[in-house]
Structure formats: structure tokens, C-alpha cells
PDB file of N, CA and C in Angstrom:
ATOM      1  N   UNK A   1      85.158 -40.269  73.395  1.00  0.00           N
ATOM      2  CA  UNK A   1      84.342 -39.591  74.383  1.00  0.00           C
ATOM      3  C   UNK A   1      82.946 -39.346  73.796  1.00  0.00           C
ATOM      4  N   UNK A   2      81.840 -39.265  74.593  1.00  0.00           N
ATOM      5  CA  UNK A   2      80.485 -39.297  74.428  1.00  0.00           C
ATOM      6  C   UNK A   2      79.937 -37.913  74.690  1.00  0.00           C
ATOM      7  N   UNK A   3      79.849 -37.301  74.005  1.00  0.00           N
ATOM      8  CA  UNK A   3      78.916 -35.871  73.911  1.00  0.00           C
ATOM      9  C   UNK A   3      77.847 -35.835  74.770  1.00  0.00           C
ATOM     10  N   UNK A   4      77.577 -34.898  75.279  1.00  0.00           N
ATOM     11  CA  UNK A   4      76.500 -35.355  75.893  1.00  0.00           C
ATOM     12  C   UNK A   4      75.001 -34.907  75.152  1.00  0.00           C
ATOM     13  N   UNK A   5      74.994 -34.785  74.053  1.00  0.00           N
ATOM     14  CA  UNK A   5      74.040 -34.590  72.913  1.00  0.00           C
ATOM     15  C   UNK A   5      74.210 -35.923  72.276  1.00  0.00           C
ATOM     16  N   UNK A   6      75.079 -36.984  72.170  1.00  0.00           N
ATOM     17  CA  UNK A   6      75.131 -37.996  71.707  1.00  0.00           C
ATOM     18  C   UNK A   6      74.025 -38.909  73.001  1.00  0.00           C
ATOM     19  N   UNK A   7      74.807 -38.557  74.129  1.00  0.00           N
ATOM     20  CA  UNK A   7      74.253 -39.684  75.039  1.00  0.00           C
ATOM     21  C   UNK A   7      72.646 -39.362  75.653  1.00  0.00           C
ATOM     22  N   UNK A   8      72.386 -37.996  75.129  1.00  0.00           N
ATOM     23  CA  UNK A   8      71.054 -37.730  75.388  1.00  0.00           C
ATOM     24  C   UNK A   8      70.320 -38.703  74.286  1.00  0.00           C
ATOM     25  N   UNK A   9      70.298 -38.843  72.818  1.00  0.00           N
ATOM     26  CA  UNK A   9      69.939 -39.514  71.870  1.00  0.00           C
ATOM     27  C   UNK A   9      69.524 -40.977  72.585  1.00  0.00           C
ATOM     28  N   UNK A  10      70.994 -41.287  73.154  1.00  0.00           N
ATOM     29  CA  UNK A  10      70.869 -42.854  73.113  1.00  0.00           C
ATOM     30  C   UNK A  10      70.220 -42.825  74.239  1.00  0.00           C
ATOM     31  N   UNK A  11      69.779 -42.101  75.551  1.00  0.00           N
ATOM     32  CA  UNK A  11      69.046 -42.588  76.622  1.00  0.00           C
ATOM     33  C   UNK A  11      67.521 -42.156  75.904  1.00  0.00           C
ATOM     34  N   UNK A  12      67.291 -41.318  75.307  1.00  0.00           N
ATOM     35  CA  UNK A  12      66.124 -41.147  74.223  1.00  0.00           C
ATOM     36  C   UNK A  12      65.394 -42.170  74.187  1.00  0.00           C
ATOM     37  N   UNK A  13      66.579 -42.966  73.153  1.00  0.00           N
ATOM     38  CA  UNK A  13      65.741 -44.099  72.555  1.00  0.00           C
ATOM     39  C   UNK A  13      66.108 -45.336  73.423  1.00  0.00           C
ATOM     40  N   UNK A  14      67.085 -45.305  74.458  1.00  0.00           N
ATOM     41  CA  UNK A  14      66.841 -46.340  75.791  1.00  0.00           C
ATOM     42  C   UNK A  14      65.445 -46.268  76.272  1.00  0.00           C
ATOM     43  N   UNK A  15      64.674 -45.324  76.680  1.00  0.00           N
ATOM     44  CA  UNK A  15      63.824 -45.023  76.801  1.00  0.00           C
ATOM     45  C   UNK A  15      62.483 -45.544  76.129  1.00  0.00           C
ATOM     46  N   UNK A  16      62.369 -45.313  75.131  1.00  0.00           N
ATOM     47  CA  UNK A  16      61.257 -45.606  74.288  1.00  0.00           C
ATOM     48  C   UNK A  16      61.294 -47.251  73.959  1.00  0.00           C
ATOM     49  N   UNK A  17      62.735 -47.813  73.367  1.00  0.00           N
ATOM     50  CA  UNK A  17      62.445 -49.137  73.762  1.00  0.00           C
ATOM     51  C   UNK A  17      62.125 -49.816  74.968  1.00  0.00           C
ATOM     52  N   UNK A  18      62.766 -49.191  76.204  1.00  0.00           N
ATOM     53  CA  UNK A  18      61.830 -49.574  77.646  1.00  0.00           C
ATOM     54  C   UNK A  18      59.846 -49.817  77.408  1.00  0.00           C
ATOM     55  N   UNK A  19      59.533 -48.821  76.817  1.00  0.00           N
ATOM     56  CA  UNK A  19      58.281 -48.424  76.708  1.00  0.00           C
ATOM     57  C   UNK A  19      58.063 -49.482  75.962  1.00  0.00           C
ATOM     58  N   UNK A  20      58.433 -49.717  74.680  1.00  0.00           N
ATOM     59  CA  UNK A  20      57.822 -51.210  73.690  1.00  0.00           C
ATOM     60  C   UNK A  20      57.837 -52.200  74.258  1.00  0.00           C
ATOM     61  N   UNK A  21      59.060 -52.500  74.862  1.00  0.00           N
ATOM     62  CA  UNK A  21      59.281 -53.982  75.882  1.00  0.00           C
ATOM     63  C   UNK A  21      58.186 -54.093  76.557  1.00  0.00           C
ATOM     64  N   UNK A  22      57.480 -52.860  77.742  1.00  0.00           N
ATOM     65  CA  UNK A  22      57.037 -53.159  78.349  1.00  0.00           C
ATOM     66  C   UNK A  22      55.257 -52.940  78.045  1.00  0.00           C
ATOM     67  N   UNK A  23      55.084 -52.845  76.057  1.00  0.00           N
ATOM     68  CA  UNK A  23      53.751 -52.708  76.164  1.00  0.00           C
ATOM     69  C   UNK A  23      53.100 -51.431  76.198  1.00  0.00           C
ATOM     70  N   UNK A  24      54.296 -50.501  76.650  1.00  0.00           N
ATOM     71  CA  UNK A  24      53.284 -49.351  76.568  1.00  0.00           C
ATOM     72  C   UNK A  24      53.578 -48.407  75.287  1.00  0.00           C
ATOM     73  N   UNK A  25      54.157 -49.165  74.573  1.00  0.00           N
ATOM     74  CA  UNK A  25      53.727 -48.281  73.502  1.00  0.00           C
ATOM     75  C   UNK A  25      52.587 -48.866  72.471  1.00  0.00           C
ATOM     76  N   UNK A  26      51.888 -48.281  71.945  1.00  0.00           N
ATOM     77  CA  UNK A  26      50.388 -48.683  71.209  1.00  0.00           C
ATOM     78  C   UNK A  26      51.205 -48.940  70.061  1.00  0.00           C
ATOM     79  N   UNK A  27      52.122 -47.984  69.159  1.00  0.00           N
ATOM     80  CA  UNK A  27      52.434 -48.482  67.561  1.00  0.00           C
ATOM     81  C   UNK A  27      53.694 -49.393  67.775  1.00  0.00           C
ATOM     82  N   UNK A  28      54.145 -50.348  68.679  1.00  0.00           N
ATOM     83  CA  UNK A  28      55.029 -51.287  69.016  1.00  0.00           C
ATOM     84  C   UNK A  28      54.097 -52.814  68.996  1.00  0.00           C
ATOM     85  N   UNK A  29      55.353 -53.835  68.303  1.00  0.00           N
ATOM     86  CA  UNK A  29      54.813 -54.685  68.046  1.00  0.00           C
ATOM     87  C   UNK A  29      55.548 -55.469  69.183  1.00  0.00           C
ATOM     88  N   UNK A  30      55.322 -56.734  69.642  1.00  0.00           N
ATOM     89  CA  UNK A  30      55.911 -57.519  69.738  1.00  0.00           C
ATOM     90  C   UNK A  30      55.679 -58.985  69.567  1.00  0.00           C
ATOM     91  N   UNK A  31      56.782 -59.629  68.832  1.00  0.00           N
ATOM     92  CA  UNK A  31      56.882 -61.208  67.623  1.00  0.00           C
ATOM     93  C   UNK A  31      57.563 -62.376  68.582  1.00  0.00           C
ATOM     94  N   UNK A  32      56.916 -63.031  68.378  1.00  0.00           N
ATOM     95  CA  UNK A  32      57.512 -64.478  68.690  1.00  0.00           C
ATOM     96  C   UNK A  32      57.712 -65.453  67.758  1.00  0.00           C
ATOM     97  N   UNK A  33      59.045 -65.566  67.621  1.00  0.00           N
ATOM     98  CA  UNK A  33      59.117 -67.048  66.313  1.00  0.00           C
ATOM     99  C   UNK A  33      58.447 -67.857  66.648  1.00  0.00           C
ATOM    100  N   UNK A  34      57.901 -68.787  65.496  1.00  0.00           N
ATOM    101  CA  UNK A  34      57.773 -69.798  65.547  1.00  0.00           C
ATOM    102  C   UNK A  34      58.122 -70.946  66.344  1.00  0.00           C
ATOM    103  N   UNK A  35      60.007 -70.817  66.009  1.00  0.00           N
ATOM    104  CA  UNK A  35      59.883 -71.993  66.917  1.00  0.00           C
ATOM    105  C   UNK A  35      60.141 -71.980  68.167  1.00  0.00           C
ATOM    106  N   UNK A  36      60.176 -70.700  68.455  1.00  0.00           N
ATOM    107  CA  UNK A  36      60.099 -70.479  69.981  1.00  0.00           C
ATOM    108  C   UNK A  36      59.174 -70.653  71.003  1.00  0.00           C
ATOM    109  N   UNK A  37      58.141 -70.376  69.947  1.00  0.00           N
ATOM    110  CA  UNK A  37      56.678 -70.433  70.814  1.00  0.00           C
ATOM    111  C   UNK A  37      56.506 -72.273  70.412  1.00  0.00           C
ATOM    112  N   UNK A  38      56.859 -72.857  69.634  1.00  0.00           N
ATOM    113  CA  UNK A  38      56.298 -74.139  69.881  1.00  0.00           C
ATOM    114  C   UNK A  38      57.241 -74.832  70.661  1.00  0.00           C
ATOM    115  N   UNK A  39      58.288 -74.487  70.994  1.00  0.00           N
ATOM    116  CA  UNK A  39      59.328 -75.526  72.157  1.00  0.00           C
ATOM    117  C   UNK A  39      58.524 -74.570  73.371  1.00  0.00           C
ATOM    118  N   UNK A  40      58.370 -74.054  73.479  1.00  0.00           N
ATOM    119  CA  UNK A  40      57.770 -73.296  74.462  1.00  0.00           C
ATOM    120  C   UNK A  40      56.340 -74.071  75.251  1.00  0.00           C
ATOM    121  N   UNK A  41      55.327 -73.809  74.282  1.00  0.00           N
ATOM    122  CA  UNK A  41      54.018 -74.308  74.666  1.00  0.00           C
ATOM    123  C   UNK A  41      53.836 -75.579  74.100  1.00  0.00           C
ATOM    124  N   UNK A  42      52.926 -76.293  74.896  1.00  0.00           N
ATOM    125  CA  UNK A  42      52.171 -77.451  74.382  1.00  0.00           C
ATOM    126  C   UNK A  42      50.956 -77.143  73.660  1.00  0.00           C
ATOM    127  N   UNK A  43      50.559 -78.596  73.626  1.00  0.00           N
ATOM    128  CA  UNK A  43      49.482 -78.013  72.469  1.00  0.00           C
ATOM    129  C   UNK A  43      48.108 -77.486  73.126  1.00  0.00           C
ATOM    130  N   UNK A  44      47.990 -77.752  74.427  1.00  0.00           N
ATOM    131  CA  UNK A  44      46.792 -77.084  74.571  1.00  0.00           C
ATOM    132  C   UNK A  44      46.764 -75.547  74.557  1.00  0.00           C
ATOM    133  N   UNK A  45      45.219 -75.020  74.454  1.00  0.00           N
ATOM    134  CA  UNK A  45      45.987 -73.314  73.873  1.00  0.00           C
ATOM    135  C   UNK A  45      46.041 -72.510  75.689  1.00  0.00           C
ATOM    136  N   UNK A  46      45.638 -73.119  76.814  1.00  0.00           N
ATOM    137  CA  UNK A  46      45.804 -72.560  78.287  1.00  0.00           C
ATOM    138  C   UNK A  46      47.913 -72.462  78.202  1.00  0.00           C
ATOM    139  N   UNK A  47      48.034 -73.719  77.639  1.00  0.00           N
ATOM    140  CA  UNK A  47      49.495 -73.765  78.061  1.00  0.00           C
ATOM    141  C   UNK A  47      50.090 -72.786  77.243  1.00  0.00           C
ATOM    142  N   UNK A  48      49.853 -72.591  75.930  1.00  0.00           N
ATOM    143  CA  UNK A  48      50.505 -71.520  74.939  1.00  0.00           C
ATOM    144  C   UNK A  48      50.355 -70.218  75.685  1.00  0.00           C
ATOM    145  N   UNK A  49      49.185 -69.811  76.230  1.00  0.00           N
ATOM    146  CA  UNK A  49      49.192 -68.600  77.116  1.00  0.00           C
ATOM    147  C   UNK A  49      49.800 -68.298  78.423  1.00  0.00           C
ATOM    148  N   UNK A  50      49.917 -69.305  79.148  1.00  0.00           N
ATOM    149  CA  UNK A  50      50.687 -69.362  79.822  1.00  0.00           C
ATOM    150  C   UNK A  50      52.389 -69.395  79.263  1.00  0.00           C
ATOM    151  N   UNK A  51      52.749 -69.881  78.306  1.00  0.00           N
ATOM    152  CA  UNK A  51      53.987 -69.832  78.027  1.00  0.00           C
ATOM    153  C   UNK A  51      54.379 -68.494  77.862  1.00  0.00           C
ATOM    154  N   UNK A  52      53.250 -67.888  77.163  1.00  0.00           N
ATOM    155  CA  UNK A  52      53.444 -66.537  76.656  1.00  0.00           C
ATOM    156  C   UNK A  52      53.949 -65.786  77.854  1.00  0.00           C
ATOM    157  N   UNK A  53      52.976 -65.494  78.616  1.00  0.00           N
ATOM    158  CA  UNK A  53      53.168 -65.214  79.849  1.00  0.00           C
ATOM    159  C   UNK A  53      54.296 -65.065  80.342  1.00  0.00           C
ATOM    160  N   UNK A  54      54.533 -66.071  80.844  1.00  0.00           N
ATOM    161  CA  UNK A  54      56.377 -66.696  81.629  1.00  0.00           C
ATOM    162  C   UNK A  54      57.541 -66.076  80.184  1.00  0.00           C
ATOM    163  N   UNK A  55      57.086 -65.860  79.057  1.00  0.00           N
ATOM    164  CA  UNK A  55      58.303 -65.355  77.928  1.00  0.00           C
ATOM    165  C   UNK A  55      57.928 -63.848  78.039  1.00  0.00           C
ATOM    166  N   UNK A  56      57.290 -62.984  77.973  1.00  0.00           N
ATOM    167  CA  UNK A  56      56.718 -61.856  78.518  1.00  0.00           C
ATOM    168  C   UNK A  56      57.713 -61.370  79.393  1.00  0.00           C
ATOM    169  N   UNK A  57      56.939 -61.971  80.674  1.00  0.00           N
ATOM    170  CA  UNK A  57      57.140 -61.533  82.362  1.00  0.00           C
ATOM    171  C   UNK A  57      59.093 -61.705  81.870  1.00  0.00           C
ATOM    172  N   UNK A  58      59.526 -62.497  81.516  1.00  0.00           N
ATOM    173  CA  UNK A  58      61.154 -62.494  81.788  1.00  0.00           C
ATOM    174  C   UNK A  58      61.645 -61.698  80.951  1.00  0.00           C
ATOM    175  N   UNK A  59      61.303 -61.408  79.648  1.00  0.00           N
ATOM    176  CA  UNK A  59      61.656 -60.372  79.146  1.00  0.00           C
ATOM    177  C   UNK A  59      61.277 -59.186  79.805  1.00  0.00           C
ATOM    178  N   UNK A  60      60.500 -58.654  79.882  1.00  0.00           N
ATOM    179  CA  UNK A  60      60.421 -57.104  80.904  1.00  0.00           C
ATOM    180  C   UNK A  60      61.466 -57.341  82.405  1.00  0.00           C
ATOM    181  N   UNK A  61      62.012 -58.186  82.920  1.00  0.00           N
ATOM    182  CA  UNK A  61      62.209 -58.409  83.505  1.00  0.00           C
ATOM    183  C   UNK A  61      64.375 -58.404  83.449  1.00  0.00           C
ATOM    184  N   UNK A  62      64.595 -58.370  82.150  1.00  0.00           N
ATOM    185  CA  UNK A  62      65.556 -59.203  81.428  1.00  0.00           C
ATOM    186  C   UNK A  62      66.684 -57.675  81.788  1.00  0.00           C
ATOM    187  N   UNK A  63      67.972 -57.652  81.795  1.00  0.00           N
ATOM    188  CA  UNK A  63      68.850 -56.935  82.330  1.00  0.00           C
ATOM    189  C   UNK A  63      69.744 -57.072  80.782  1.00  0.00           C
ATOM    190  N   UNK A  64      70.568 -55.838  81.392  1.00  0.00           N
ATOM    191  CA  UNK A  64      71.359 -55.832  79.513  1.00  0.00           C
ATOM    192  C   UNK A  64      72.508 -55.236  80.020  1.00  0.00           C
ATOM    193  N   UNK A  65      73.385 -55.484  79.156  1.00  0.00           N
ATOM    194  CA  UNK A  65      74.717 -55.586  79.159  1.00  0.00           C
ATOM    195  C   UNK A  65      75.198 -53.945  78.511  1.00  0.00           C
ATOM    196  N   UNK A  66      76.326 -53.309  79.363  1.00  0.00           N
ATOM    197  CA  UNK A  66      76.904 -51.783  79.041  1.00  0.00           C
ATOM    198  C   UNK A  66      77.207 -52.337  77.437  1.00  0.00           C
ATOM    199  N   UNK A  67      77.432 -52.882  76.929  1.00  0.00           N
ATOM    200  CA  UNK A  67      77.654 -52.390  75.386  1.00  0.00           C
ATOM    201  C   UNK A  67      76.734 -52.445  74.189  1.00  0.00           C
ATOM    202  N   UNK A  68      74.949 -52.508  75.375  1.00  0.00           N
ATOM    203  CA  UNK A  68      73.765 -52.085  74.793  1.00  0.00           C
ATOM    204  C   UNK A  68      72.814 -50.760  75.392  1.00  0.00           C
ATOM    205  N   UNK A  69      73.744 -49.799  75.446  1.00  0.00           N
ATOM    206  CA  UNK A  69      72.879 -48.575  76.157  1.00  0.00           C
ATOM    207  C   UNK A  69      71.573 -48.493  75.633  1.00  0.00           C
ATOM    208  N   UNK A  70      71.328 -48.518  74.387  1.00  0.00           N
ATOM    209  CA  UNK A  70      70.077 -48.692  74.086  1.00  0.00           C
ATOM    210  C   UNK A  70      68.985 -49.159  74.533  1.00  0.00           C
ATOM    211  N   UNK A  71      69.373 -50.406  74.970  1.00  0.00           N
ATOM    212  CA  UNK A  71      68.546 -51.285  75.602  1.00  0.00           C
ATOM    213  C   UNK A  71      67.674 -52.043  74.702  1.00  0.00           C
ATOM    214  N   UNK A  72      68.134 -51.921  73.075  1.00  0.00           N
ATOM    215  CA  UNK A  72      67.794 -53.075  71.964  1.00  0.00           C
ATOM    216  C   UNK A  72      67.824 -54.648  71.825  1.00  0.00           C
ATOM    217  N   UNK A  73      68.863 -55.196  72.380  1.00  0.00           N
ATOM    218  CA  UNK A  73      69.410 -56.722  73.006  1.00  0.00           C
ATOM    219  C   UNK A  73      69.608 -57.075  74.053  1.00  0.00           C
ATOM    220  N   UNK A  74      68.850 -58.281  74.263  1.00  0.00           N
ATOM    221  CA  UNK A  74      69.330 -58.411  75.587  1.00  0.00           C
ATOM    222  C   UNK A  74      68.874 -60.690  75.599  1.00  0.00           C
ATOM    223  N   UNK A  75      69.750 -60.872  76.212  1.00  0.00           N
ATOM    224  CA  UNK A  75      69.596 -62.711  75.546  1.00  0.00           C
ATOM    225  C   UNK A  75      69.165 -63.113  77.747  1.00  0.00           C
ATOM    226  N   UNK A  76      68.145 -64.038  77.383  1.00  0.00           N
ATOM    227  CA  UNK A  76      67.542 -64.352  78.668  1.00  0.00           C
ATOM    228  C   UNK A  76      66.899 -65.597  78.980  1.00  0.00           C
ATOM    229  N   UNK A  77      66.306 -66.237  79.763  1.00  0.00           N
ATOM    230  CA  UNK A  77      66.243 -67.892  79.867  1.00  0.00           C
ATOM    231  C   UNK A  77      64.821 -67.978  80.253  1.00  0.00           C
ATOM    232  N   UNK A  78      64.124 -68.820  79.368  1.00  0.00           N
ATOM    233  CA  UNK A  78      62.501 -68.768  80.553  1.00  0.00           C
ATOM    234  C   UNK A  78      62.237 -70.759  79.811  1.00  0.00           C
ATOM    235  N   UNK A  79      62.342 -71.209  81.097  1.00  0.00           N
ATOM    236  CA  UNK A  79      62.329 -72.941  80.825  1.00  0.00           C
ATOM    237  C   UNK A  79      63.395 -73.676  80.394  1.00  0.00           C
ATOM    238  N   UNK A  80      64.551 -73.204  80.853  1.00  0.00           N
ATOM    239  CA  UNK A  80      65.769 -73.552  80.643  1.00  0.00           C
ATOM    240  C   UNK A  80      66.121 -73.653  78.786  1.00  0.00           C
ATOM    241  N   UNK A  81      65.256 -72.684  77.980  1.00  0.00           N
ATOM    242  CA  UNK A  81      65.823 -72.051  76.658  1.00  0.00           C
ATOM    243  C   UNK A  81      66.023 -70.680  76.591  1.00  0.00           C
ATOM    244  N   UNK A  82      67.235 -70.668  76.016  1.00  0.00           N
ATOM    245  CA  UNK A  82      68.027 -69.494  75.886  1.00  0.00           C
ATOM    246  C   UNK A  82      67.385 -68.515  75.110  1.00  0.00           C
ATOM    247  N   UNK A  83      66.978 -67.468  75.070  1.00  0.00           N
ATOM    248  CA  UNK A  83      65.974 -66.445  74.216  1.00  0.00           C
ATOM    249  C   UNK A  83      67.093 -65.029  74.562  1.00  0.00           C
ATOM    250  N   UNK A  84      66.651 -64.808  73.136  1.00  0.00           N
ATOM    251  CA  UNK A  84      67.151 -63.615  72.592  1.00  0.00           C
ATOM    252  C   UNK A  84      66.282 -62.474  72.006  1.00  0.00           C
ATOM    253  N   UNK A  85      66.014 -61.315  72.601  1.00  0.00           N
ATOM    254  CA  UNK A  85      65.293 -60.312  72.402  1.00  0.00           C
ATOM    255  C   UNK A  85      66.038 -59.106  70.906  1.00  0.00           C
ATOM    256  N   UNK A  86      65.606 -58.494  70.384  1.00  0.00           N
ATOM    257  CA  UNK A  86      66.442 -57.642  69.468  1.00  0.00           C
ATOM    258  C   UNK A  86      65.130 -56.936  69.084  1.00  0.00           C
ATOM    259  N   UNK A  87      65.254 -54.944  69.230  1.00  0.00           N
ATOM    260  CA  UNK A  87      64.466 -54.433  68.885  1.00  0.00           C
ATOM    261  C   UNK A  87      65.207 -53.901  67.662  1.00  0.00           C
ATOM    262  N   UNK A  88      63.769 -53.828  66.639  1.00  0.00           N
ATOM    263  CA  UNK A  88      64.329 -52.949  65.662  1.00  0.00           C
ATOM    264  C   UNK A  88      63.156 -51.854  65.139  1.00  0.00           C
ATOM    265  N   UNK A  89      64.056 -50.828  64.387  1.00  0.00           N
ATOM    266  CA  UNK A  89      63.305 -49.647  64.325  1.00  0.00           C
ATOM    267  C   UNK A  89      62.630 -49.246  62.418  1.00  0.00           C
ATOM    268  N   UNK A  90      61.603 -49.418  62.382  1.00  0.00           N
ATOM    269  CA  UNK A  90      60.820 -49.039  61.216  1.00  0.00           C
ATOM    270  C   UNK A  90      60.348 -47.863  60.908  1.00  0.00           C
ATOM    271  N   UNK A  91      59.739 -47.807  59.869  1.00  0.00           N
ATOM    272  CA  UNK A  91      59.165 -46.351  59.303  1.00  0.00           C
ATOM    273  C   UNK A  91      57.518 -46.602  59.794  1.00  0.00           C
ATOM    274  N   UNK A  92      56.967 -45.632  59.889  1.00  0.00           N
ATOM    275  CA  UNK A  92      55.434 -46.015  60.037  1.00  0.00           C
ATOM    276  C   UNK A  92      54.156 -47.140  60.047  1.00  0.00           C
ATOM    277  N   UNK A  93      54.709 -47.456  58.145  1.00  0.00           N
ATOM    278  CA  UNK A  93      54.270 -48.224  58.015  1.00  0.00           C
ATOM    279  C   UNK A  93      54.975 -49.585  57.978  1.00  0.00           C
ATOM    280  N   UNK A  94      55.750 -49.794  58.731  1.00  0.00           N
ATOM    281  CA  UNK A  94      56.211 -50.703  58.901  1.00  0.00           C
ATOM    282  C   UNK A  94      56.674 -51.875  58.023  1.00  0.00           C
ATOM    283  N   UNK A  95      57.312 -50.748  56.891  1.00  0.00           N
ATOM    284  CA  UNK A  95      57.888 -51.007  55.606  1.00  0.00           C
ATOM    285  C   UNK A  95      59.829 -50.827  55.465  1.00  0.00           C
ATOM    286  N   UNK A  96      59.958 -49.881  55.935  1.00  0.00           N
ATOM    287  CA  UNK A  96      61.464 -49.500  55.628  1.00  0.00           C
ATOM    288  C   UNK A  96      61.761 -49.313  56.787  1.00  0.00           C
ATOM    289  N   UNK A  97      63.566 -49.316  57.014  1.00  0.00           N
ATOM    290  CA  UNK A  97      64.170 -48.700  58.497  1.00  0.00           C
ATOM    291  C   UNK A  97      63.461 -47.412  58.992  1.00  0.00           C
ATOM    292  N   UNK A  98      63.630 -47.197  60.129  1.00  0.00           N
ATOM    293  CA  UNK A  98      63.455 -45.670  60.241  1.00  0.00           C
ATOM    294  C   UNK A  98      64.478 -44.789  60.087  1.00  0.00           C
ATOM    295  N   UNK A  99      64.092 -43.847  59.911  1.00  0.00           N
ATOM    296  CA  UNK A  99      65.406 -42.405  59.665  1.00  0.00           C
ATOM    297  C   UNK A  99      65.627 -42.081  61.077  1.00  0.00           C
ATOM    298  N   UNK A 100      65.162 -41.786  62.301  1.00  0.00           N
ATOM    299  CA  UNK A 100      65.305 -41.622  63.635  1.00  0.00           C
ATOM    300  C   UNK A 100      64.858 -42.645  64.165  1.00  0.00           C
ATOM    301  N   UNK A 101      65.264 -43.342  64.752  1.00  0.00           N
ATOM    302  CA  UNK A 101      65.115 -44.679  65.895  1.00  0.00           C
ATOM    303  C   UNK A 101      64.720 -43.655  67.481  1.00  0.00           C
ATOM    304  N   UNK A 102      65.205 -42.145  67.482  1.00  0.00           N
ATOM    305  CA  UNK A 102      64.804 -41.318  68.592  1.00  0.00           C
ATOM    306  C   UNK A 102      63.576 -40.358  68.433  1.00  0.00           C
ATOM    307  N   UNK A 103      63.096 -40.668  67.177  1.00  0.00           N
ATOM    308  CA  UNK A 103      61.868 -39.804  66.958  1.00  0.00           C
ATOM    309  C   UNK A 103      60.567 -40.737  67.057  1.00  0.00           C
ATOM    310  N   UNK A 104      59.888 -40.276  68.183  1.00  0.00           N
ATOM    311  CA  UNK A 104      58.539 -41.641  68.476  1.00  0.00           C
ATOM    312  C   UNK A 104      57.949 -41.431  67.339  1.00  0.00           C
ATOM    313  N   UNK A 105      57.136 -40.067  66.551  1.00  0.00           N
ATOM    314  CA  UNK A 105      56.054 -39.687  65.784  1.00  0.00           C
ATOM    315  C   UNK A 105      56.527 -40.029  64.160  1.00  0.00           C
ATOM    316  N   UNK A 106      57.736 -40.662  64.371  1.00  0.00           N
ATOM    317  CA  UNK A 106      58.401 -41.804  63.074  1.00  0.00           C
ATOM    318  C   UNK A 106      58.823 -43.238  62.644  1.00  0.00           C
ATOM    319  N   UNK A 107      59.004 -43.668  64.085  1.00  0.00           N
ATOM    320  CA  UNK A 107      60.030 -44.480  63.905  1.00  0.00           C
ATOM    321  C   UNK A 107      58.649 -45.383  64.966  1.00  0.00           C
ATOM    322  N   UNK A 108      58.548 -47.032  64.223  1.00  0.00           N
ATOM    323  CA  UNK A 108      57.962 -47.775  65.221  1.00  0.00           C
ATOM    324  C   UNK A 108      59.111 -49.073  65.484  1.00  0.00           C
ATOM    325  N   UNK A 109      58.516 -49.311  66.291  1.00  0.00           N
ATOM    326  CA  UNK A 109      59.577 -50.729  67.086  1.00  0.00           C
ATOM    327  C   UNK A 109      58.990 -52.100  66.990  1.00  0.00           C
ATOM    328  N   UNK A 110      59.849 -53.113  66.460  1.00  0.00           N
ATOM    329  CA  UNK A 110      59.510 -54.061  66.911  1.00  0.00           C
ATOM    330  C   UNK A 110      60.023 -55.175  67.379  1.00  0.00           C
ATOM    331  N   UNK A 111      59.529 -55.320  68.725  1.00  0.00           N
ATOM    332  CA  UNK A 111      60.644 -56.350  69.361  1.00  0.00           C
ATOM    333  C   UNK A 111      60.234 -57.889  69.245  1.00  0.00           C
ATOM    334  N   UNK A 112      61.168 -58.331  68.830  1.00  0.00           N
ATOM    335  CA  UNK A 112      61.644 -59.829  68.054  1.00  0.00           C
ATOM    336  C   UNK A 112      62.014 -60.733  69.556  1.00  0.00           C
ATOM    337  N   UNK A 113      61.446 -61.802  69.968  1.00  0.00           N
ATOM    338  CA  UNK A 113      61.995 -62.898  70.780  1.00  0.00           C
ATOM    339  C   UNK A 113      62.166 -64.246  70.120  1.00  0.00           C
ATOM    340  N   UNK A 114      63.245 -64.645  70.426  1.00  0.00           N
ATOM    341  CA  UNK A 114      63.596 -66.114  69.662  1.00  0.00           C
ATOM    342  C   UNK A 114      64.873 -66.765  69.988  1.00  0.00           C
ATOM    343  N   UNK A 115      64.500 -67.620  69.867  1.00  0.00           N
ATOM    344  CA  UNK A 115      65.833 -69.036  70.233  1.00  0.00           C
ATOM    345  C   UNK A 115      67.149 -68.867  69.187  1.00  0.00           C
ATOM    346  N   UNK A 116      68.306 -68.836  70.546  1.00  0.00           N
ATOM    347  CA  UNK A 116      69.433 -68.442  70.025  1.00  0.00           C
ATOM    348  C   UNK A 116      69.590 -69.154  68.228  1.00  0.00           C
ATOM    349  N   UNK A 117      68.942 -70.009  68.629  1.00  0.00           N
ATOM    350  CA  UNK A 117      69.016 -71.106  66.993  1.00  0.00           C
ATOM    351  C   UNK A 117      68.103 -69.947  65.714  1.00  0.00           C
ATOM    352  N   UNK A 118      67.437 -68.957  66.156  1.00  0.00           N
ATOM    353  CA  UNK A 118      66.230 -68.930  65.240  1.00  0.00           C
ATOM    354  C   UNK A 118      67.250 -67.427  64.649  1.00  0.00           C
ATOM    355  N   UNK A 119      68.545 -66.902  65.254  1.00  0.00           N
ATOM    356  CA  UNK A 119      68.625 -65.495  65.094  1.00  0.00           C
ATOM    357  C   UNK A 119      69.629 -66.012  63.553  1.00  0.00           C
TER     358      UNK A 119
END
């Protein structure tokens, strides 16, 4: 059974990763592998932005499964490749884990997209 001091935590930080996904957090990063972004885009750099774009828009867009309340993982399709999202939680400087993944004024995020091949 789930406390409801437990499940406040985890909608907490459901929460705040919503916010990174979608950009609005300022100390949130978000990474694109390598080789994601090059099966992705061509070589001109309009198309790389545009790819970006269309990998973006489907991730904010992307739905997650009950045995990620968090809302840390979530695996999604943009050009018929399979992409996999995974946030993770750092210390400030974006050196060590964080000690609270639910404390914003500690803990920064950074969300990772990449081809099921790249995880």
C-alpha cells in the first residue's frame, strides 16, 4: 500500500519532470544521441531542425505506462524509429546523482532521447 506521503513525493516529482519534458524548466537539459539524431536528419541543417522538431513535438506528446508514475520513461515512435526517453536526476552541478529527485532547488534533470539500440 502507498502512503499518501509516499504518493505525494512521486506526483512531486511526476510533476517537475512534466516541466523538463516540456521545456519549462530553465536548469533542465535535454540530449539527443548521436545516433538518433543522425538516422533522424539529413544532412542539410533545415532538415536536422525539423527532425528535431517532429522528436520534440512527440515526446511532449508521448503517454506512459502505470508502472512509471513518475513520468521518467516513456518509449515512442517519430519516423517509424522507436525512441526511448529516460529522465535522470543530478546534483546542481551536474556532477553526481541527486539526493532528492523531489527537491527542484537541488536536484536538475536531464532528459535523454535515443534509439532503443543506443540505451
Amino acid at each position: 500500500m502507498v502512503t499518501i506521503e509516499i504518493a505525494d513525493r512521486i506526483e512531486r516529482i511526476a510533476r517537475l519532470n512534466d516541466r523538463a519534458r516540456n521545456g519549462l524548466d530553465r536548469s533542465s537539459r535535454i540530449v539527443v544521441t548521436s545516433g538518433l539524431h543522425a538516422e533522424l536528419a539529413d544532412e542539410k541543417p533545415a532538415d536536422a531542425i525539423f527532425a528535431q522538431a517532429r522528436l520534440i513535438g512527440a515526446m511532449r506528446r508521448c503517454t506512459f505506462q502505470a508502472d512509471t508514475p513518475e513520468r521518467d520513461f516513456a518509449s515512442f515512435e517519430v519516423d517509424g524509429i522507436k525512441i526511448l526517453m529516460k529522465i535522470a536526476y543530478y546534483d546542481a552541478e551536474l556532477i553526481y546523482g541527486s539526493e532528492d529527485p523531489a527537491d527542484a532547488s537541488i536536484a536538475r534533470r536531464v532528459v535523454t532521447l535515443m534509439r532503443a539500440e543506443d540505451y
